[in-house]
C-alpha atoms as a PDB file:
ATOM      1  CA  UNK A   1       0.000   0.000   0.000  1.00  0.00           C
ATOM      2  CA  UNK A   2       2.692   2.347   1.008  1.00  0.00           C
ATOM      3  CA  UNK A   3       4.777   1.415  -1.985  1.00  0.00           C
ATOM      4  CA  UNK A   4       1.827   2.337  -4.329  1.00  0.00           C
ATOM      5  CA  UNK A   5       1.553   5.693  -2.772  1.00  0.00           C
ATOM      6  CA  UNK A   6       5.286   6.105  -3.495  1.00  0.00           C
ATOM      7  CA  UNK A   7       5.009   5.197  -6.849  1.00  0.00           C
ATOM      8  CA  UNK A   8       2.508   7.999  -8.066  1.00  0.00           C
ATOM      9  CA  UNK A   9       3.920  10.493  -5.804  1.00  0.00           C
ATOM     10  CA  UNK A  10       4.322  13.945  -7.474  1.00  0.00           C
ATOM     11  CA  UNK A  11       5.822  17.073  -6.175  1.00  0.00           C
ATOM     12  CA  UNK A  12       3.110  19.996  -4.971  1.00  0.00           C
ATOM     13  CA  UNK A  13       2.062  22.393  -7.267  1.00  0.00           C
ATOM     14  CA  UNK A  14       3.984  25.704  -6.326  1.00  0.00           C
ATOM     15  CA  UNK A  15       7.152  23.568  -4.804  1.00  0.00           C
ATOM     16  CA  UNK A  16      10.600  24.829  -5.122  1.00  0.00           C
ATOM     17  CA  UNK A  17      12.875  22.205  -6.294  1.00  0.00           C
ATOM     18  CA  UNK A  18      16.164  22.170  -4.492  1.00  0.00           C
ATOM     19  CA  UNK A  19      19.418  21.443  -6.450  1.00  0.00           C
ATOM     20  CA  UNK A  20      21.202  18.451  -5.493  1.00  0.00           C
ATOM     21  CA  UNK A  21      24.505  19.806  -6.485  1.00  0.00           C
ATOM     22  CA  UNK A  22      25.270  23.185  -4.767  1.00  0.00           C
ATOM     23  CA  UNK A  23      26.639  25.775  -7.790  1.00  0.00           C
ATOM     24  CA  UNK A  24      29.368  27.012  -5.494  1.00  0.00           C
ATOM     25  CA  UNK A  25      32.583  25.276  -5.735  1.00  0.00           C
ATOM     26  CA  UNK A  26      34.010  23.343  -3.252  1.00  0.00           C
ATOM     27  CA  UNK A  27      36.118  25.273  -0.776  1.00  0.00           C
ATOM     28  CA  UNK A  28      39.573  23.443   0.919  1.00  0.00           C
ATOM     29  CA  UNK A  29      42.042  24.649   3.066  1.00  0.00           C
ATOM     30  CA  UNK A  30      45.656  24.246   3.453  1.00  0.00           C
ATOM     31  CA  UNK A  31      47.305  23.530   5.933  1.00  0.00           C
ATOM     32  CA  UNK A  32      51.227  24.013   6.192  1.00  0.00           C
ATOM     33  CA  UNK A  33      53.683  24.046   8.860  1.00  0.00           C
ATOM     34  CA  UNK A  34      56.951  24.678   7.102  1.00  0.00           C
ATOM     35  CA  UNK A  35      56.421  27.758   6.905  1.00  0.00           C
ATOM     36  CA  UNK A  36      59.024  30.805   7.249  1.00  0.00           C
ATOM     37  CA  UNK A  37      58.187  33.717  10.045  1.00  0.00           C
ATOM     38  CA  UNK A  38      58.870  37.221   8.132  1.00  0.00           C
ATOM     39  CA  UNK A  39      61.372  38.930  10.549  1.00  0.00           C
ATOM     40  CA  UNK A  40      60.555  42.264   9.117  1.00  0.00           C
ATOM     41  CA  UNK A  41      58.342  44.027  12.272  1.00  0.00           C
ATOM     42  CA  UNK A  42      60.777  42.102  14.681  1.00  0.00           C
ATOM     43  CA  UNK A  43      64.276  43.878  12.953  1.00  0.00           C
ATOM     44  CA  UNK A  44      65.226  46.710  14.954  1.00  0.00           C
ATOM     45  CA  UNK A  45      66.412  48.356  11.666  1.00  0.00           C
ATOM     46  CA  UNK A  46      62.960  48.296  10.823  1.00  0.00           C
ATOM     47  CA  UNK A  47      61.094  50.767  12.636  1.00  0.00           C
ATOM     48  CA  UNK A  48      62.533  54.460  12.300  1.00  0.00           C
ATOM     49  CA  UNK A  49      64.270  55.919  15.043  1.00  0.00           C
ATOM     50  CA  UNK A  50      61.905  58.717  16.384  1.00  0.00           C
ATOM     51  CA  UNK A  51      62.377  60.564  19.911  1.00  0.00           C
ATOM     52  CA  UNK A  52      60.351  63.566  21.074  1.00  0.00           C
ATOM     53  CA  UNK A  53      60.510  65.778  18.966  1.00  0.00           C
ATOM     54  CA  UNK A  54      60.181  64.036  16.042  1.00  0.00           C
ATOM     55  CA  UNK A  55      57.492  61.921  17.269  1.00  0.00           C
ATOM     56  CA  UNK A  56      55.208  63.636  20.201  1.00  0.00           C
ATOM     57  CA  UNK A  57      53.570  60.912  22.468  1.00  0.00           C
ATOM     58  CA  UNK A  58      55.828  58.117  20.778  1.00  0.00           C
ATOM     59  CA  UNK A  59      52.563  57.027  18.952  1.00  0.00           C
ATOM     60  CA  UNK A  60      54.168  56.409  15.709  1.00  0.00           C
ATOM     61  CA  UNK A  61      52.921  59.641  14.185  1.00  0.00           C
ATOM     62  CA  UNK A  62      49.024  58.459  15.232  1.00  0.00           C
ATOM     63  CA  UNK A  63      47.156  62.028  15.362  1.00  0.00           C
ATOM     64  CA  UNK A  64      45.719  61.422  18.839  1.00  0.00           C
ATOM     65  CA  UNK A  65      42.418  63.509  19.387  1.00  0.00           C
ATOM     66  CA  UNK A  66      41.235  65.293  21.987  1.00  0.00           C
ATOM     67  CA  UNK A  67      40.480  64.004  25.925  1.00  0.00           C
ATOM     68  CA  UNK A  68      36.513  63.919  25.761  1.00  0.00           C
ATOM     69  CA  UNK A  69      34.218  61.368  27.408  1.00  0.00           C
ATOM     70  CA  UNK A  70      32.004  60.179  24.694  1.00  0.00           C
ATOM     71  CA  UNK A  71      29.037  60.605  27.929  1.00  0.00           C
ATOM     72  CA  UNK A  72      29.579  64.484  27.480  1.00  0.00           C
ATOM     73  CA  UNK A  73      28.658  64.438  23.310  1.00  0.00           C
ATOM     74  CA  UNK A  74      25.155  65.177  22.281  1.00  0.00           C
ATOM     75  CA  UNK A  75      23.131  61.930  22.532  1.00  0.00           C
ATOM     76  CA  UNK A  76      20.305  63.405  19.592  1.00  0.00           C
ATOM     77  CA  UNK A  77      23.339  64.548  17.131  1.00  0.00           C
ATOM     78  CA  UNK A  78      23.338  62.217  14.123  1.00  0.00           C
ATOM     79  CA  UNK A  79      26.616  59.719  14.492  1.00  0.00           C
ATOM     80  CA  UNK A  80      27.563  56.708  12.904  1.00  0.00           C
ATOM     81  CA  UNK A  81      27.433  54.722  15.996  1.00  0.00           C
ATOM     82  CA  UNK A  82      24.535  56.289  18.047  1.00  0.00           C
ATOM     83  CA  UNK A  83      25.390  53.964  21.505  1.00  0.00           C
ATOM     84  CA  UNK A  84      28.887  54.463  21.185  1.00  0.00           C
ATOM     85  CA  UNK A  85      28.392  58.128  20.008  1.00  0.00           C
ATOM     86  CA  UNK A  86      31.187  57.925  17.007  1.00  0.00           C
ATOM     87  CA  UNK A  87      31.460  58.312  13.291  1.00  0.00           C
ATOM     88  CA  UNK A  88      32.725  56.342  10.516  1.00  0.00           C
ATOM     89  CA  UNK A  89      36.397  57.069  10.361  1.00  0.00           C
ATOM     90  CA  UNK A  90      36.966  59.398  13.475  1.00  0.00           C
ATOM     91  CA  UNK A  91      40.429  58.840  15.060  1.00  0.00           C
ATOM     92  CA  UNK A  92      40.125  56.364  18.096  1.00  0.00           C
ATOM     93  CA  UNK A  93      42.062  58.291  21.267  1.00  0.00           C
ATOM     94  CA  UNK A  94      44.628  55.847  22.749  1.00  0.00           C
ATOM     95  CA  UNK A  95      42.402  55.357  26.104  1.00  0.00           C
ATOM     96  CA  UNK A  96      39.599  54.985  24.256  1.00  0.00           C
ATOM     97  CA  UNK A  97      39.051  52.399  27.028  1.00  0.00           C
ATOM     98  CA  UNK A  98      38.056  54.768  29.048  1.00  0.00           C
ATOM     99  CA  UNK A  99      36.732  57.580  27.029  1.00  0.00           C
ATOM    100  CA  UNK A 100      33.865  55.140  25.428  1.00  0.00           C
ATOM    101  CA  UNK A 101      30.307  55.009  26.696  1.00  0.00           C
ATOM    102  CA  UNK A 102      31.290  51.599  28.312  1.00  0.00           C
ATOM    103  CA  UNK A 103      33.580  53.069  30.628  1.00  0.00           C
ATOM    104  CA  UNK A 104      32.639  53.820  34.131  1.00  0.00           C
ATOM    105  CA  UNK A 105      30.468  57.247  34.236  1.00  0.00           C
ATOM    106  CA  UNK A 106      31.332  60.443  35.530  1.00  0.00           C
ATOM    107  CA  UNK A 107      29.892  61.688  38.575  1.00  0.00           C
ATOM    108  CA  UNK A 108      29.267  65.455  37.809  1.00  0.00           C
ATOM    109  CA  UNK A 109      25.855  65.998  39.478  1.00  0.00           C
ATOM    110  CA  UNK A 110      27.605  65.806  43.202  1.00  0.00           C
ATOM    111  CA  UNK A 111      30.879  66.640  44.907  1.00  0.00           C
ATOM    112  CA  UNK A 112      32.546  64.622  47.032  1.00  0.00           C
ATOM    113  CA  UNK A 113      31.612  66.474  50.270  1.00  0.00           C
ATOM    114  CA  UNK A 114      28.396  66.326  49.563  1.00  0.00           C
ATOM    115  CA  UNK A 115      28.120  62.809  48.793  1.00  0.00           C
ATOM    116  CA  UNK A 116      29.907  62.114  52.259  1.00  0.00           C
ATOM    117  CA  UNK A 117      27.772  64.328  54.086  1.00  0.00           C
ATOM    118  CA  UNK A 118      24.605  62.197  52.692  1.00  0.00           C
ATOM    119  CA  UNK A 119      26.352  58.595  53.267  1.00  0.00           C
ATOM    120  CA  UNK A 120      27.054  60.460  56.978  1.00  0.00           C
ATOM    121  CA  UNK A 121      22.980  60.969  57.232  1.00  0.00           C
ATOM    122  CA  UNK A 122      22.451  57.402  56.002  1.00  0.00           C
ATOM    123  CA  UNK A 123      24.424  55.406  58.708  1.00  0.00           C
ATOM    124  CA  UNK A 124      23.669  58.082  61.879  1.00  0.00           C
ATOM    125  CA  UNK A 125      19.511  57.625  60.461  1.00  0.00           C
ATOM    126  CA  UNK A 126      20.182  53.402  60.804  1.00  0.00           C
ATOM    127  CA  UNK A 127      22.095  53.921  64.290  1.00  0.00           C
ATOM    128  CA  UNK A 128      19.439  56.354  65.814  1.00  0.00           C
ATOM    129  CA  UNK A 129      16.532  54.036  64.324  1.00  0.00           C
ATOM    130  CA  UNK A 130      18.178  50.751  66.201  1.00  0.00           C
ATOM    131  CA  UNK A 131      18.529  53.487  68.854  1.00  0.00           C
ATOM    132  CA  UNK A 132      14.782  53.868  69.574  1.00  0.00           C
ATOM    133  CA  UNK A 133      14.154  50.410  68.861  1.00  0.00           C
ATOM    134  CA  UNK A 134      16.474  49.025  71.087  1.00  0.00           C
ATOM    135  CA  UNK A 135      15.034  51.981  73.872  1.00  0.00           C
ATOM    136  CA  UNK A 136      11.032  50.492  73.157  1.00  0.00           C
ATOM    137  CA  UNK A 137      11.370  47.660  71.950  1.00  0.00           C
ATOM    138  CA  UNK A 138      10.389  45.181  75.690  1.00  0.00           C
ATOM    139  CA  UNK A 139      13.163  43.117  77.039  1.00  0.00           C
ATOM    140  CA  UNK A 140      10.772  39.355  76.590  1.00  0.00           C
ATOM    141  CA  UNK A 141       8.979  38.766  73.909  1.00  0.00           C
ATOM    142  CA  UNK A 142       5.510  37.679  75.885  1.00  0.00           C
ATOM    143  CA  UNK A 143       4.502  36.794  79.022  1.00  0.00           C
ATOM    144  CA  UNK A 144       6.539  34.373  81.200  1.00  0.00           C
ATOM    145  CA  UNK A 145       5.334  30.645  80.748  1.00  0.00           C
ATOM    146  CA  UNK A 146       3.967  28.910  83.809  1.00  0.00           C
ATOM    147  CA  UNK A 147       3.243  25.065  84.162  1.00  0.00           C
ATOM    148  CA  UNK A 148       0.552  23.701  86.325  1.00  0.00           C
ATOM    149  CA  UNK A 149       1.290  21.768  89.476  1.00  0.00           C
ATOM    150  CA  UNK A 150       3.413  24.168  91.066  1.00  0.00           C
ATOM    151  CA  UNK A 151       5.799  23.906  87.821  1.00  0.00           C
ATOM    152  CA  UNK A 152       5.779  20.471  87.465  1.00  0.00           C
ATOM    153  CA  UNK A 153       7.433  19.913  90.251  1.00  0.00           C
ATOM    154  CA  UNK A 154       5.691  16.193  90.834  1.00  0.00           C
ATOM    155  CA  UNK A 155       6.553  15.133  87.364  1.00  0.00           C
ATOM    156  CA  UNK A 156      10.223  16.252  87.560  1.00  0.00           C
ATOM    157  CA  UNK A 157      10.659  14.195  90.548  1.00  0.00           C
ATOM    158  CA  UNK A 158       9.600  15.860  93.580  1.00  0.00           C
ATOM    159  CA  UNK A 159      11.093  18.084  96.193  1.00  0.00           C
ATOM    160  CA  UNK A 160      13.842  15.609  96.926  1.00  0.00           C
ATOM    161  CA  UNK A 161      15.100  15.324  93.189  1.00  0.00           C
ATOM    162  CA  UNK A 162      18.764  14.845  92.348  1.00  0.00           C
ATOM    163  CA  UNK A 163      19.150  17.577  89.566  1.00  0.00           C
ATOM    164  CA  UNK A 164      20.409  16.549  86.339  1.00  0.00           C
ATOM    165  CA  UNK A 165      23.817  16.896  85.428  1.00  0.00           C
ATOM    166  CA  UNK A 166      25.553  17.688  82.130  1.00  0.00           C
ATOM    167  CA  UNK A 167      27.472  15.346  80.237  1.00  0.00           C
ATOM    168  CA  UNK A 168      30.684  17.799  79.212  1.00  0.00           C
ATOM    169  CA  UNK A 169      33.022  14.915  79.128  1.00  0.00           C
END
């Protein structure tokens, strides 16, 4: 039954037909390991010998731009990068680590003595709250627990009862 089905089983109307054989070529890689290292960048001879003057920063000539947190640039101004606030081509500063808007933010809104003086508030507001709770707040939790029998005196053993003794050995 199945096998019939197979036999007289056409493709759907409207069905792409995959090709079997891709059109692209095959791609290989090589693989070598006798390969010679190029010396070049590693010859002192190489690089040009450049002091202070010649070369400001020792940067190899890289025009380094100004020192400005990218945080500080108009976030509605058309840039390449909007998060990173950049355009296409604009010379990266050297601590661009720290210049970019993943860096660590700039506090600019407080000053240092102020921000003190709050943390100062903070800690004296937690110690004077314990304060009055500690002051209010009653010594037992409820009212002392009593046991019938005058304590259970009977069914501890009596007047006459050895006390029990801890076992610290």
């Amino acid at each position: 039954m199945f096998a019939q089905r197979l036999a007289v089983a056409r493709p759907l109307a409207g069905a792409r037909i995959l090709p079997t054989i891709s059109a692209m070529p095959a791609r290989t890689f090589r693989i070598s390991f006798g390969r010679k290292p190029i010396l070049a960048p590693l010859d002192p001879a190489y690089y040009p010998k450049a002091d202070e003057k010649v070369d400001p920063g020792q940067n190899g000539g890289y025009v380094n731009p100004a020192y400005e947190r990218r945080q500080f640039r108009d976030p509605y101004a058309k840039w390449w990068d909007q998060q990173e606030r950049r355009n296409f081509g604009e010379p990266v500063h050297e601590d661009n680590d720290m210049l970019g808007r993943f860096s660590p933010e700039e506090y600019t809104w407080i000053n240092p003595a102020k921000g003190a003086a709050q943390i100062g508030m903070f800690i004296a507001t937690v110690f004077g709250l314990c304060g009055v709770i500690y002051t209010w707040y009653p010594d037992k939790p409820a009212v002392p627990r009593t046991f019938p029998h005058n304590g259970l005196e009977v069914a501890l053993g009596g007047k006459n009862a050895v006390p029990a003794e801890p076992n610290h050995k």
